[in-house]
N, C-alpha and C. Protein backbone atom coordinates (compact mmCIF):
# COMPACT_ATOMS: atom_id res chain seq x y z
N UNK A 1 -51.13 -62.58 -100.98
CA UNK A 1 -50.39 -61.58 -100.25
C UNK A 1 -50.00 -60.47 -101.22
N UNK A 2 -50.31 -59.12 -100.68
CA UNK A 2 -50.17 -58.10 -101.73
C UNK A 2 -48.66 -57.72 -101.46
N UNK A 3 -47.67 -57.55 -102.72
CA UNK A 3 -46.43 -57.04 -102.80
C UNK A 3 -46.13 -55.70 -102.78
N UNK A 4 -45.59 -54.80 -101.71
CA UNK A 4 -45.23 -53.69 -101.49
C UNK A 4 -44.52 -53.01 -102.23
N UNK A 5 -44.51 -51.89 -102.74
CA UNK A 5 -43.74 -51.45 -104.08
C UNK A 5 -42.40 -50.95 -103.62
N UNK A 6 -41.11 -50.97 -104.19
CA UNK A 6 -39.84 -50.63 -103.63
C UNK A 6 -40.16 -49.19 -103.65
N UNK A 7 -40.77 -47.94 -103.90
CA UNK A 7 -40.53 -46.86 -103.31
C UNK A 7 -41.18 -46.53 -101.87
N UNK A 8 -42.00 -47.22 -101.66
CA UNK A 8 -43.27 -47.62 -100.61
C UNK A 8 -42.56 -48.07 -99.51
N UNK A 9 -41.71 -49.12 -100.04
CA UNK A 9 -40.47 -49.82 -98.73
C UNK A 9 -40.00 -48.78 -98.54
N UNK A 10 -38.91 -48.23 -99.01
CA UNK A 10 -37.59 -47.70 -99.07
C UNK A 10 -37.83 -46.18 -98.25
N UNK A 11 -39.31 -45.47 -98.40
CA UNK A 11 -39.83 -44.25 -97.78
C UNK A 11 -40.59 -45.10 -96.37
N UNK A 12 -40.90 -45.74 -96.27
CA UNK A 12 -41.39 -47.05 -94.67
C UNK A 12 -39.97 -46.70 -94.22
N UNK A 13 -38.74 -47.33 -94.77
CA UNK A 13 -37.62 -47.42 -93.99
C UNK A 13 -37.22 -46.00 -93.32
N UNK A 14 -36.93 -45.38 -94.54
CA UNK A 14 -36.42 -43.97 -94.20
C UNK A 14 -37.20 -43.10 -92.93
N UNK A 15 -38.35 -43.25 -92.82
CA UNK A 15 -39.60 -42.64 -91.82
C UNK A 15 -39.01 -43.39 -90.14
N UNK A 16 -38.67 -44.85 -90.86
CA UNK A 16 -38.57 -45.70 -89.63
C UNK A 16 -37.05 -44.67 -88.53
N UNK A 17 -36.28 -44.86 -89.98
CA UNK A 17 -34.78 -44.34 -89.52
C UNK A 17 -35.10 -43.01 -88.67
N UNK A 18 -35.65 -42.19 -89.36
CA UNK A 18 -36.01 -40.48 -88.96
C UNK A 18 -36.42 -40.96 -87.78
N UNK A 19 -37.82 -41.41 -87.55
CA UNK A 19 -37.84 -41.74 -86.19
C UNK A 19 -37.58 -41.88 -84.85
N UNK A 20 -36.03 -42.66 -85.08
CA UNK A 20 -35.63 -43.63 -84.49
C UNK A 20 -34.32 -42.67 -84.77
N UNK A 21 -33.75 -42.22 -85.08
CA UNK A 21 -32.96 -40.65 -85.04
C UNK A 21 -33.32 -39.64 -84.64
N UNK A 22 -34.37 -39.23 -84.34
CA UNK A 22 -35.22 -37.92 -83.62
C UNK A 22 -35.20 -38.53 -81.79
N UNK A 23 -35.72 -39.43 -81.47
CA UNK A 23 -35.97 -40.14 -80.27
C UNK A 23 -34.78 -40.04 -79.84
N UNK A 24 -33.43 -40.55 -80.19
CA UNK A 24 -32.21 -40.72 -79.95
C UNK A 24 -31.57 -39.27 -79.81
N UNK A 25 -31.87 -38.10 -80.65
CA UNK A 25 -31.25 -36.51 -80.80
C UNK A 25 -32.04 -36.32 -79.62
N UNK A 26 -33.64 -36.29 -79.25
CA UNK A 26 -33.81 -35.43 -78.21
C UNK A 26 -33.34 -35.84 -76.81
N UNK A 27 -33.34 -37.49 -76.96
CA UNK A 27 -32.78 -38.18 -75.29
C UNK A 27 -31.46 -37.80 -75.04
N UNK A 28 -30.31 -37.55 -76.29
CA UNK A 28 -29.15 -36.65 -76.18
C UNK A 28 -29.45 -35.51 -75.51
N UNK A 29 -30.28 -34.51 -76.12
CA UNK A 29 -30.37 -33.12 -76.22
C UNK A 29 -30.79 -32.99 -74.84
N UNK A 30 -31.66 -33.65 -74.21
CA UNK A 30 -31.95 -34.12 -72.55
C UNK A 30 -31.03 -34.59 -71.07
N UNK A 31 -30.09 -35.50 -72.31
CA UNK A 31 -29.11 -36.03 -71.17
C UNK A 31 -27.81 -35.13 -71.03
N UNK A 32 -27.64 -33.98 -72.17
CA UNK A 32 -26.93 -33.56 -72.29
C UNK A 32 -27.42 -32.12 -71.34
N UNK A 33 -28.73 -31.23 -71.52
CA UNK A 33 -29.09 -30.32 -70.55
C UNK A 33 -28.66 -30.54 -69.27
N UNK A 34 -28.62 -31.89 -68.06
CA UNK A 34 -29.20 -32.24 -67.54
C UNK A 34 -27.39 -32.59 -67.05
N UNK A 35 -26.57 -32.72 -67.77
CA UNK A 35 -25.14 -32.93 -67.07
C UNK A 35 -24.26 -31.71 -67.63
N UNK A 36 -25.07 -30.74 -68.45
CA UNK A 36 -23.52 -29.53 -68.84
C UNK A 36 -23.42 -28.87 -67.64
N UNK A 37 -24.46 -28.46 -66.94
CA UNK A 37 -24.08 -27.41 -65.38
C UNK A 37 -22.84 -28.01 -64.42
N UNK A 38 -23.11 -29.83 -64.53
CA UNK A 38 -22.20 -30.23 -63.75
C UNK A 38 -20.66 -30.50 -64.33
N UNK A 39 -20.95 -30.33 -65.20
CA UNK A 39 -19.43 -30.66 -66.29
C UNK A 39 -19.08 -29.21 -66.03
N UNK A 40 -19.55 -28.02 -66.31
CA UNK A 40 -19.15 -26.62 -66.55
C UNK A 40 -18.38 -26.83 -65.27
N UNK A 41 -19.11 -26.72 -64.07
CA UNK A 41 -18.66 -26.47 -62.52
C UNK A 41 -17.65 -27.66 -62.26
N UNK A 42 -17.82 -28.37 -62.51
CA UNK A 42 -16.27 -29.24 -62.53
C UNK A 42 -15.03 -29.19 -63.09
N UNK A 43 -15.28 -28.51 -64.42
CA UNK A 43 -14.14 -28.02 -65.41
C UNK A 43 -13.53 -26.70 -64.31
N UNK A 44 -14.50 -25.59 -63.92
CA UNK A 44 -14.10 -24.78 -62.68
C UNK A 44 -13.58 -24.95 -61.99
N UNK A 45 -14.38 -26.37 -60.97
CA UNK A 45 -13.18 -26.47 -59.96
C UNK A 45 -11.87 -26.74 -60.46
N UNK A 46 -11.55 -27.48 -61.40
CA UNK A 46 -10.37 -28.22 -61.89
C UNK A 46 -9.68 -27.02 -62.26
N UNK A 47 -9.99 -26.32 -63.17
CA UNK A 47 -8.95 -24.81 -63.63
C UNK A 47 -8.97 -24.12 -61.96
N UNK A 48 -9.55 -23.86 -61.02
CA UNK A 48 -9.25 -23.12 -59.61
C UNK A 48 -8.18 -23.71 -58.99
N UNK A 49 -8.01 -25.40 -58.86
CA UNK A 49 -7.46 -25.87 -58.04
C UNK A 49 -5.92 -25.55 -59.08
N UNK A 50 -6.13 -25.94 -60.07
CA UNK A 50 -4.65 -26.13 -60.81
C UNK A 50 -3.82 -24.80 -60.95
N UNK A 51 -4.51 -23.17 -60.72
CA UNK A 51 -4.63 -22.27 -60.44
C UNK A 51 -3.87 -22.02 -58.80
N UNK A 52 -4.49 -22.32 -58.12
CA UNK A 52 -4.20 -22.50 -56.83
C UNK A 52 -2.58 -23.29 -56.70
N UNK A 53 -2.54 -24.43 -57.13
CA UNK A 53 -1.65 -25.49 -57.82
C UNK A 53 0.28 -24.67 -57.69
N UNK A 54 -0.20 -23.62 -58.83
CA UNK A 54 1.07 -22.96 -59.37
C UNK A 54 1.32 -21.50 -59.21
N UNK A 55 0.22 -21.16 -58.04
CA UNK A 55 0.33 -19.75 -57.34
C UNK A 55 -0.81 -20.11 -56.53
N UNK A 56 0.15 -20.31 -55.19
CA UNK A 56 -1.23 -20.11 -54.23
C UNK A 56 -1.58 -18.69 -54.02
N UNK A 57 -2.78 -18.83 -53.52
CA UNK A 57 -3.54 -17.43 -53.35
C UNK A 57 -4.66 -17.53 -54.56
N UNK A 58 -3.87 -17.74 -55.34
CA UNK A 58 -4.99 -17.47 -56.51
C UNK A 58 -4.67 -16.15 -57.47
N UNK A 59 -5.44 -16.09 -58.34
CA UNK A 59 -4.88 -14.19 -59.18
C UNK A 59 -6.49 -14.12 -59.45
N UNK A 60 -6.49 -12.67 -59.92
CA UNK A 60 -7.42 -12.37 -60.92
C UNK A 60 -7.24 -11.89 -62.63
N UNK A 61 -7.81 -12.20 -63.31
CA UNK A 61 -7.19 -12.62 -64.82
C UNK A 61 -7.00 -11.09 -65.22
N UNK A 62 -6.14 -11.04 -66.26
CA UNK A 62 -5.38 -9.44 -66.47
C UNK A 62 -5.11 -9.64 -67.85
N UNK A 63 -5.09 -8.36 -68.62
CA UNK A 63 -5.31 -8.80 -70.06
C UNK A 63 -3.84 -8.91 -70.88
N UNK A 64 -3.61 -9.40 -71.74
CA UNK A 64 -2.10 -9.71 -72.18
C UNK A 64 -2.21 -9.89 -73.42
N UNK A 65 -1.02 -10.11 -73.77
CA UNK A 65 -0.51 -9.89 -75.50
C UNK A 65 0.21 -11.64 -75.41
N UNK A 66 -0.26 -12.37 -76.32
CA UNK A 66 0.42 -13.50 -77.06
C UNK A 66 0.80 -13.79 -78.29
N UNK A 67 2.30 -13.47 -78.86
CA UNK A 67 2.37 -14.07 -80.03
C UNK A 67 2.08 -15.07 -80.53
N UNK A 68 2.29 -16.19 -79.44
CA UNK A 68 1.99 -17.47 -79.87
C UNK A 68 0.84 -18.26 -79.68
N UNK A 69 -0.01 -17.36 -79.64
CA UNK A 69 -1.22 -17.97 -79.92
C UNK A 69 -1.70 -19.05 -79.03
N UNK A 70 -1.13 -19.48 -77.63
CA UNK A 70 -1.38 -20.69 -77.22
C UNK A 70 -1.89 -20.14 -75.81
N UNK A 71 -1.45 -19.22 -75.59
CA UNK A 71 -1.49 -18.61 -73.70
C UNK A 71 -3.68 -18.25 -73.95
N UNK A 72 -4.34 -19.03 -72.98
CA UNK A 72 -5.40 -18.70 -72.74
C UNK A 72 -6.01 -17.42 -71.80
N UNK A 73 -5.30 -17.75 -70.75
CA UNK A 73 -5.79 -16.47 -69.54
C UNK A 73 -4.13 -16.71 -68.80
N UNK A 74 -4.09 -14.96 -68.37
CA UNK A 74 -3.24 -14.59 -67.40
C UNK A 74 -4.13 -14.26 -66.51
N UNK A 75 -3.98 -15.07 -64.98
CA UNK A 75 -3.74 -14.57 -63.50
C UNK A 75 -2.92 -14.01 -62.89
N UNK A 76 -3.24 -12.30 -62.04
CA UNK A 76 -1.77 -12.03 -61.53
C UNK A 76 -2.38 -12.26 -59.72
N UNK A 77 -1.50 -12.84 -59.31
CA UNK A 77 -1.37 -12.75 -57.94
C UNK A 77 -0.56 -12.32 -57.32
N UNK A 78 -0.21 -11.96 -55.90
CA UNK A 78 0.60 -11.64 -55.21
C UNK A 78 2.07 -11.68 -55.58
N UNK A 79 1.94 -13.35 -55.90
CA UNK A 79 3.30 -13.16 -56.06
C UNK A 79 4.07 -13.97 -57.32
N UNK A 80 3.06 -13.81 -58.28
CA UNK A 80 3.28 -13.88 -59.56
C UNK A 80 2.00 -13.90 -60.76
N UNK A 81 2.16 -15.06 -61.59
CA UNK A 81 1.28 -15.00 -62.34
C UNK A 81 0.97 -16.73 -62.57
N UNK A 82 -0.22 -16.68 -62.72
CA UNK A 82 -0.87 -18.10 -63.02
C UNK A 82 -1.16 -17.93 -64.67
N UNK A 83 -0.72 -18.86 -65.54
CA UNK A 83 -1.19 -18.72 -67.25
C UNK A 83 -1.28 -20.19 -67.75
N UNK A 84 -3.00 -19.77 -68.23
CA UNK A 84 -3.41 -20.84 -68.64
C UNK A 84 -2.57 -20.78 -70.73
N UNK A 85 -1.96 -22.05 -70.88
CA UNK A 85 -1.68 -22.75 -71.88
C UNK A 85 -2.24 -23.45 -72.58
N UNK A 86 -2.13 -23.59 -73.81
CA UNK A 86 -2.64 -24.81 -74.23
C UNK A 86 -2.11 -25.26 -75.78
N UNK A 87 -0.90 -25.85 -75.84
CA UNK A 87 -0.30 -26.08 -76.77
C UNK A 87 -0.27 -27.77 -77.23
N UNK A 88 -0.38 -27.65 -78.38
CA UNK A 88 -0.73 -29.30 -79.44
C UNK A 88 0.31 -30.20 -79.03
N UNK A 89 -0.49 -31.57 -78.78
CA UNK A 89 0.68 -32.61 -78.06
C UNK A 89 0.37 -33.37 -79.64
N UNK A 90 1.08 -34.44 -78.81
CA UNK A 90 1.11 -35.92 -80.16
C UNK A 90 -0.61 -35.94 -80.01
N UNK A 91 -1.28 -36.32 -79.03
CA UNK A 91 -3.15 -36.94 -78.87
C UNK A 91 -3.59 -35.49 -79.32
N UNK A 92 -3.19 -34.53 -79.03
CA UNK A 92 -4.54 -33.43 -79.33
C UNK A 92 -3.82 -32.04 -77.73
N UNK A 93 -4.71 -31.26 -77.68
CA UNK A 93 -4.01 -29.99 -76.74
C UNK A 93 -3.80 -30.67 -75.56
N UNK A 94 -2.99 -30.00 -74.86
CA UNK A 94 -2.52 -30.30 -73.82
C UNK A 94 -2.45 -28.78 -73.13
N UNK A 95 -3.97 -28.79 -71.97
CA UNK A 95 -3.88 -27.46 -71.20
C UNK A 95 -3.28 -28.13 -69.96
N UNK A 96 -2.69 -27.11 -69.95
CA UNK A 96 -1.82 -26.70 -68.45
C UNK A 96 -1.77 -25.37 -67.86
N UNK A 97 -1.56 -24.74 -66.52
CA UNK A 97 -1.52 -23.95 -65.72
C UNK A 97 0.09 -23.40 -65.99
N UNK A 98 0.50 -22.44 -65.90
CA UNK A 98 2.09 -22.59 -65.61
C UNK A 98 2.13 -21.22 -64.73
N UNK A 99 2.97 -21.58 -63.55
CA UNK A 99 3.03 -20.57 -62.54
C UNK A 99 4.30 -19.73 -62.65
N UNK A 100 4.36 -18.65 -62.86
CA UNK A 100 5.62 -17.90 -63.06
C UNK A 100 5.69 -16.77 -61.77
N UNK A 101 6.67 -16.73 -61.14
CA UNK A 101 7.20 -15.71 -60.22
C UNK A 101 7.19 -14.58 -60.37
N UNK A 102 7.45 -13.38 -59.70
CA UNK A 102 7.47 -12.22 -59.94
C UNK A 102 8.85 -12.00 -60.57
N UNK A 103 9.83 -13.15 -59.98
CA UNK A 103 11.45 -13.24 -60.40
C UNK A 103 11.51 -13.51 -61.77
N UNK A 104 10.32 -13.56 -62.56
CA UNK A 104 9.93 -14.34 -63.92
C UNK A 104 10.82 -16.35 -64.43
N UNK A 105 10.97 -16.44 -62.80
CA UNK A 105 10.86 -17.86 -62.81
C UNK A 105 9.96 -18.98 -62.75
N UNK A 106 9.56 -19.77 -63.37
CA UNK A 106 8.63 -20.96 -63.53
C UNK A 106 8.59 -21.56 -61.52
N UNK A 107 7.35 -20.97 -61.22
CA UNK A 107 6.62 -21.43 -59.60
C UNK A 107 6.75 -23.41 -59.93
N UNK A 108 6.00 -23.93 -61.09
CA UNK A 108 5.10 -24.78 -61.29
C UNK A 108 4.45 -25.49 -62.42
N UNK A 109 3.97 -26.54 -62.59
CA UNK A 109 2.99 -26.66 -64.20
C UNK A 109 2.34 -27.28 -63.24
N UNK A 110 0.63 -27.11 -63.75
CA UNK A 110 -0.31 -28.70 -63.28
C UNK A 110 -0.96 -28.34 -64.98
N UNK A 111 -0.78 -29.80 -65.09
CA UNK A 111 -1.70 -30.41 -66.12
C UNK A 111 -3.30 -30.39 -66.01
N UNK A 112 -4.34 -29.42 -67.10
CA UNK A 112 -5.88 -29.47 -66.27
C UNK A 112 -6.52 -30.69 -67.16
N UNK A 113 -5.79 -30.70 -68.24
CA UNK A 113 -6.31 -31.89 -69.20
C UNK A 113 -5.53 -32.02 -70.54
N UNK A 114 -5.59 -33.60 -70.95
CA UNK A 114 -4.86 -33.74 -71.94
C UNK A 114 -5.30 -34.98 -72.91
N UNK A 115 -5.32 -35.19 -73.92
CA UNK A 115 -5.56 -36.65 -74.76
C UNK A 115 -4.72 -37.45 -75.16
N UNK A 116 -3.19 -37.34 -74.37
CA UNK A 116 -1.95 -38.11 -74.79
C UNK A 116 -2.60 -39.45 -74.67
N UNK A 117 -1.40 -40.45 -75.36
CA UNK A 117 -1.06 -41.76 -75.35
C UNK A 117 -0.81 -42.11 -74.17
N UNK A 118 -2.06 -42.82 -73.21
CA UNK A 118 -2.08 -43.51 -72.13
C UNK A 118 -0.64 -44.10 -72.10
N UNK A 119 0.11 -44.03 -70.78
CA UNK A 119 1.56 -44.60 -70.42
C UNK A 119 2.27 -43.92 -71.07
N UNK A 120 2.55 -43.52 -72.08
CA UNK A 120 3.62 -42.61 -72.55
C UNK A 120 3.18 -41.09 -72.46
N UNK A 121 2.28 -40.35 -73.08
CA UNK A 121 2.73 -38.64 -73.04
C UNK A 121 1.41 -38.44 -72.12
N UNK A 122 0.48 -39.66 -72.01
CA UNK A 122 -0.36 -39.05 -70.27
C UNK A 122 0.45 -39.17 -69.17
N UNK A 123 1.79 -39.31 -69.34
CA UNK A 123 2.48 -39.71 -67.98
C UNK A 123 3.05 -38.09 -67.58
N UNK A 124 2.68 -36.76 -68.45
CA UNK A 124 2.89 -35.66 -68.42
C UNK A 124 2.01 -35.02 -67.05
N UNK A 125 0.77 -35.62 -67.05
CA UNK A 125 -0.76 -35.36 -66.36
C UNK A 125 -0.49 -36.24 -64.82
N UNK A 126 0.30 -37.20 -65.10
CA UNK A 126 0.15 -38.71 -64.15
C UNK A 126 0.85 -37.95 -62.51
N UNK A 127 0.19 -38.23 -61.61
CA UNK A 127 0.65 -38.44 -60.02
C UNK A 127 1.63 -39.45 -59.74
N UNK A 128 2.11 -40.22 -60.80
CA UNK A 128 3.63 -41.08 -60.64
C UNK A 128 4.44 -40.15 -60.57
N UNK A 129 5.43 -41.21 -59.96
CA UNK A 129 7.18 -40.16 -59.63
C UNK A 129 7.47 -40.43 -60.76
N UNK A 130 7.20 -40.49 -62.02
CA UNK A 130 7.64 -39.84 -63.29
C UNK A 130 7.07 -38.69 -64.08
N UNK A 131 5.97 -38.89 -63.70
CA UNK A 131 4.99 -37.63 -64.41
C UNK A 131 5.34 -36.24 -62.91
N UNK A 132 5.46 -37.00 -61.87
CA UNK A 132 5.88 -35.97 -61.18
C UNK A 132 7.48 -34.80 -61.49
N UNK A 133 7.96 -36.02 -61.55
CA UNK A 133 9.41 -35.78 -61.71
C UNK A 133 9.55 -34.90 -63.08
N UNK A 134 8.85 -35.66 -63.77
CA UNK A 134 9.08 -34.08 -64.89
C UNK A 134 8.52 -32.93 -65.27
N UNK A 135 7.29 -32.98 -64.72
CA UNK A 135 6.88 -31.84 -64.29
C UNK A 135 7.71 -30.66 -63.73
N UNK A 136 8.35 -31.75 -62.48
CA UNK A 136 9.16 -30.69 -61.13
C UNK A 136 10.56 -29.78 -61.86
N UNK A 137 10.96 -30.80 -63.28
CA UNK A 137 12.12 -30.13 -63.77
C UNK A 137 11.97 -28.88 -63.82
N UNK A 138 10.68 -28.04 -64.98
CA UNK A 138 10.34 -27.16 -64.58
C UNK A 138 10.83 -25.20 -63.66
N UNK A 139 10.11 -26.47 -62.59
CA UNK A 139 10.41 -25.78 -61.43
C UNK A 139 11.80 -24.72 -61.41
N UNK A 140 11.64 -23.56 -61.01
CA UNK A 140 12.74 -22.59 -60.85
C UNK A 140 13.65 -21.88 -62.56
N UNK A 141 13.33 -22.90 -63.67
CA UNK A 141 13.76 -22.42 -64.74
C UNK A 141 13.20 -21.00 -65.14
N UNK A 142 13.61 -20.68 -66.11
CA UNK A 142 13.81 -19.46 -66.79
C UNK A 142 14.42 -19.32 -68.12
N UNK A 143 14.19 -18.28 -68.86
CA UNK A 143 14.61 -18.14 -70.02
C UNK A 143 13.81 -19.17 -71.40
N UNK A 144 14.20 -19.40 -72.24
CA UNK A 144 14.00 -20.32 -73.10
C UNK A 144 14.00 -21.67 -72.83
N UNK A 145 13.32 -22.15 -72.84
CA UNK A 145 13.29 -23.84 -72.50
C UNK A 145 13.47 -24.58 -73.98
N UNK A 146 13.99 -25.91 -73.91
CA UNK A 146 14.18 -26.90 -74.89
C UNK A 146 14.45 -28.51 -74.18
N UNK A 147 13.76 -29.53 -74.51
CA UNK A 147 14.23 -30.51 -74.31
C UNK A 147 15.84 -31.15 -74.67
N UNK A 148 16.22 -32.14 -73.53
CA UNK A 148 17.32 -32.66 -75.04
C UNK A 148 17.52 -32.78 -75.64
N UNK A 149 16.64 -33.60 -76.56
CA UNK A 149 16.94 -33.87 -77.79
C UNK A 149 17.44 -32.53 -78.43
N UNK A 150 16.70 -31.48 -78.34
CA UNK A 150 16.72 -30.11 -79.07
C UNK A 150 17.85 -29.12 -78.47
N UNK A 151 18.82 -29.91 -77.47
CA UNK A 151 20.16 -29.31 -77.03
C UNK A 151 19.52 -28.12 -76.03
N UNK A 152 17.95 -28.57 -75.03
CA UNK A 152 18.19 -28.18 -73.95
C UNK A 152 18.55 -28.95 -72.67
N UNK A 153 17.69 -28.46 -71.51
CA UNK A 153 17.96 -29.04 -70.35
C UNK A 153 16.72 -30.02 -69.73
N UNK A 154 15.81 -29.72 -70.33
CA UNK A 154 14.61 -30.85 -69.93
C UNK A 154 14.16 -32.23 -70.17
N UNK A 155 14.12 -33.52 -69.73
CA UNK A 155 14.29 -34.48 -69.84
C UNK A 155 13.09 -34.85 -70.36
N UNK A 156 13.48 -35.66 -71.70
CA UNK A 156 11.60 -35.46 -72.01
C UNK A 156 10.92 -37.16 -71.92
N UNK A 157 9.68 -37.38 -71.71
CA UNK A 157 9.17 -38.67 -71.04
C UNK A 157 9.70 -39.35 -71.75
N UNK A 158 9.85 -40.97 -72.12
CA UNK A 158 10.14 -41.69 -72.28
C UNK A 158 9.06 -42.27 -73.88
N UNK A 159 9.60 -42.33 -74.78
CA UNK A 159 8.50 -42.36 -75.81
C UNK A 159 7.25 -41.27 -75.94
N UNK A 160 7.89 -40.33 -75.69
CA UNK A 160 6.63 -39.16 -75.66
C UNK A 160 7.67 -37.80 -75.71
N UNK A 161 8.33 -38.02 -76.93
CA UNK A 161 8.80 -36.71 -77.24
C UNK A 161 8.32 -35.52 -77.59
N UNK A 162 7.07 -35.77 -78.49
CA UNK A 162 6.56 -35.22 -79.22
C UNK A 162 5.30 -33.97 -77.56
N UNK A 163 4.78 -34.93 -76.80
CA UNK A 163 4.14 -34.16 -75.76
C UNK A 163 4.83 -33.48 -74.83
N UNK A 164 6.45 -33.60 -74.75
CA UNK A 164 7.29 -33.51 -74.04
C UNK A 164 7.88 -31.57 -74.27
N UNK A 165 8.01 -31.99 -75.86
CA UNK A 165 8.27 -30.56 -76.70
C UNK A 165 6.77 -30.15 -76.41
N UNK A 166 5.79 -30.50 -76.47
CA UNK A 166 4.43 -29.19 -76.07
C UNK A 166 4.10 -28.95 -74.94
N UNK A 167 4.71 -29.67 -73.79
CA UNK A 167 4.62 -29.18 -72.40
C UNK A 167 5.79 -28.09 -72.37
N UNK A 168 6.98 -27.94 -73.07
CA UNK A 168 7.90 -27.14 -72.71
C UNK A 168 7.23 -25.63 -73.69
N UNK A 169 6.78 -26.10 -74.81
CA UNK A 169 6.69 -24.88 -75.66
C UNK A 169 5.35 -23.60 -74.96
N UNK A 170 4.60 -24.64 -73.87
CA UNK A 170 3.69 -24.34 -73.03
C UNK A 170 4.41 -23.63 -72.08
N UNK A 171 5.70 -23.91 -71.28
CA UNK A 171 5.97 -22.86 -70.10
C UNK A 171 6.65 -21.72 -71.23
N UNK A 172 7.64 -21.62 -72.43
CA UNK A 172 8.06 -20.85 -73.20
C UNK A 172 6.76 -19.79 -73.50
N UNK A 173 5.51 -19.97 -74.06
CA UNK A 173 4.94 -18.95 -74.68
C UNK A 173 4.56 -18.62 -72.47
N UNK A 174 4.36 -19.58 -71.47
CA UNK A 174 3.44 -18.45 -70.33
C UNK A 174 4.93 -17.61 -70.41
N UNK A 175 6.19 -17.81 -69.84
CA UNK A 175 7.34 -17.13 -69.58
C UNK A 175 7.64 -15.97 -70.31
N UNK A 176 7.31 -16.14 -71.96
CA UNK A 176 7.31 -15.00 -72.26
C UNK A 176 6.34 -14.28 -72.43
N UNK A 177 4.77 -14.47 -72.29
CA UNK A 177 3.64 -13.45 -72.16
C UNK A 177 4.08 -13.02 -70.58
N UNK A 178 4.79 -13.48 -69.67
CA UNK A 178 4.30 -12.89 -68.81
C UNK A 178 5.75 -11.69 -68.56
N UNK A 179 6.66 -11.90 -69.66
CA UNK A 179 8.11 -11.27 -69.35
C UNK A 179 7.36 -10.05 -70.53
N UNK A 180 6.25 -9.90 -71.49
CA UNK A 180 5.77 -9.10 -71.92
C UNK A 180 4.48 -7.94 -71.05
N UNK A 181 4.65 -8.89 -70.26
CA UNK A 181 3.79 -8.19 -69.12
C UNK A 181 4.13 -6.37 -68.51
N UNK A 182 5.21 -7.02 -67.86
CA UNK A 182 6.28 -5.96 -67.29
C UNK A 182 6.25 -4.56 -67.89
């Protein structure tokens, strides 16, 4: 039996690997063509509805000034403004919608997506009467927002302080891009 020389192996292997890494990149590069149209148009509906969500009617996007770097798109509608957010939780960003009045009062938040800690700071996103409930705090405020801890008025989830302060710092930068609006 003739013995194969270790550079002979070691370039066999490597050819094998390439291979067998090319096959695998293009069945990606395939499966991936083949579901972005439907991911794109779903990410759509999801930003329309959450849109819809915190100003019905809907807006059309209008151009704006952010200091803080977090406000994505302003919608103005009828009867206020829809502003997409997206400020750093504990898991990673946390986009949200935030609906502000013409009264420059908070309409609303819907959550469009987030990577919190399942049960604790996804309970920001959650259809429970807790994720509801603090969401709804929200509702009708104005001015500067702060959780308790930080000697405001917003109750922040339960082991999820940290997503609690980036859902609020989220209606703070829409409230004031949109009080820069004016």
């Amino acid at each position: 039996m003739k013995k194969e020389s270790t550079a002979k192996y070691v370039a066999r292997l490597a050819l094998t690997l390439l291979a067998i890494t090319a096959v695998v990149a293009v069945a990606l590069a395939g499966v991936n063509a083949i579901t972005e149209p439907r991911i794109a148009a779903f990410q759509g509906q999801k930003l329309q509805s959450a849109i819809e969500e915190v100003l019905p009617g809907g807006g059309q996007s209008v151009p704006f000034t952010d200091p803080s770097g977090i406000v994505s798109t302003v919608y103005m509608g009828e009867n206020g403004y829809a502003v997409e957010v997206s400020p750093g939780g504990f898991g990673g960003t946390v986009t949200m919608m935030v609906g502000v009045g013409s009264d420059g009062k908070v309409l609303g938040i819907s959550v469009v997506s987030q990577s919190e800690t399942a049960g604790l700071g996804a309970v920001c996103a959650a259809t429970t009467s807790a994720g509801e409930a603090f969401r709804g705090q929200f509702a009708g405020t104005s001015g500067t927002l702060a959780v308790t801890k930080d000697g405001g008025d917003i109750d922040a989830i339960t082991g999820a302080t940290i997503t609690s302060r980036a859902v609020t710092a989220g209606v703070n930068a829409a409230l004031d891009c949109v009080a820069n609006l004016g």
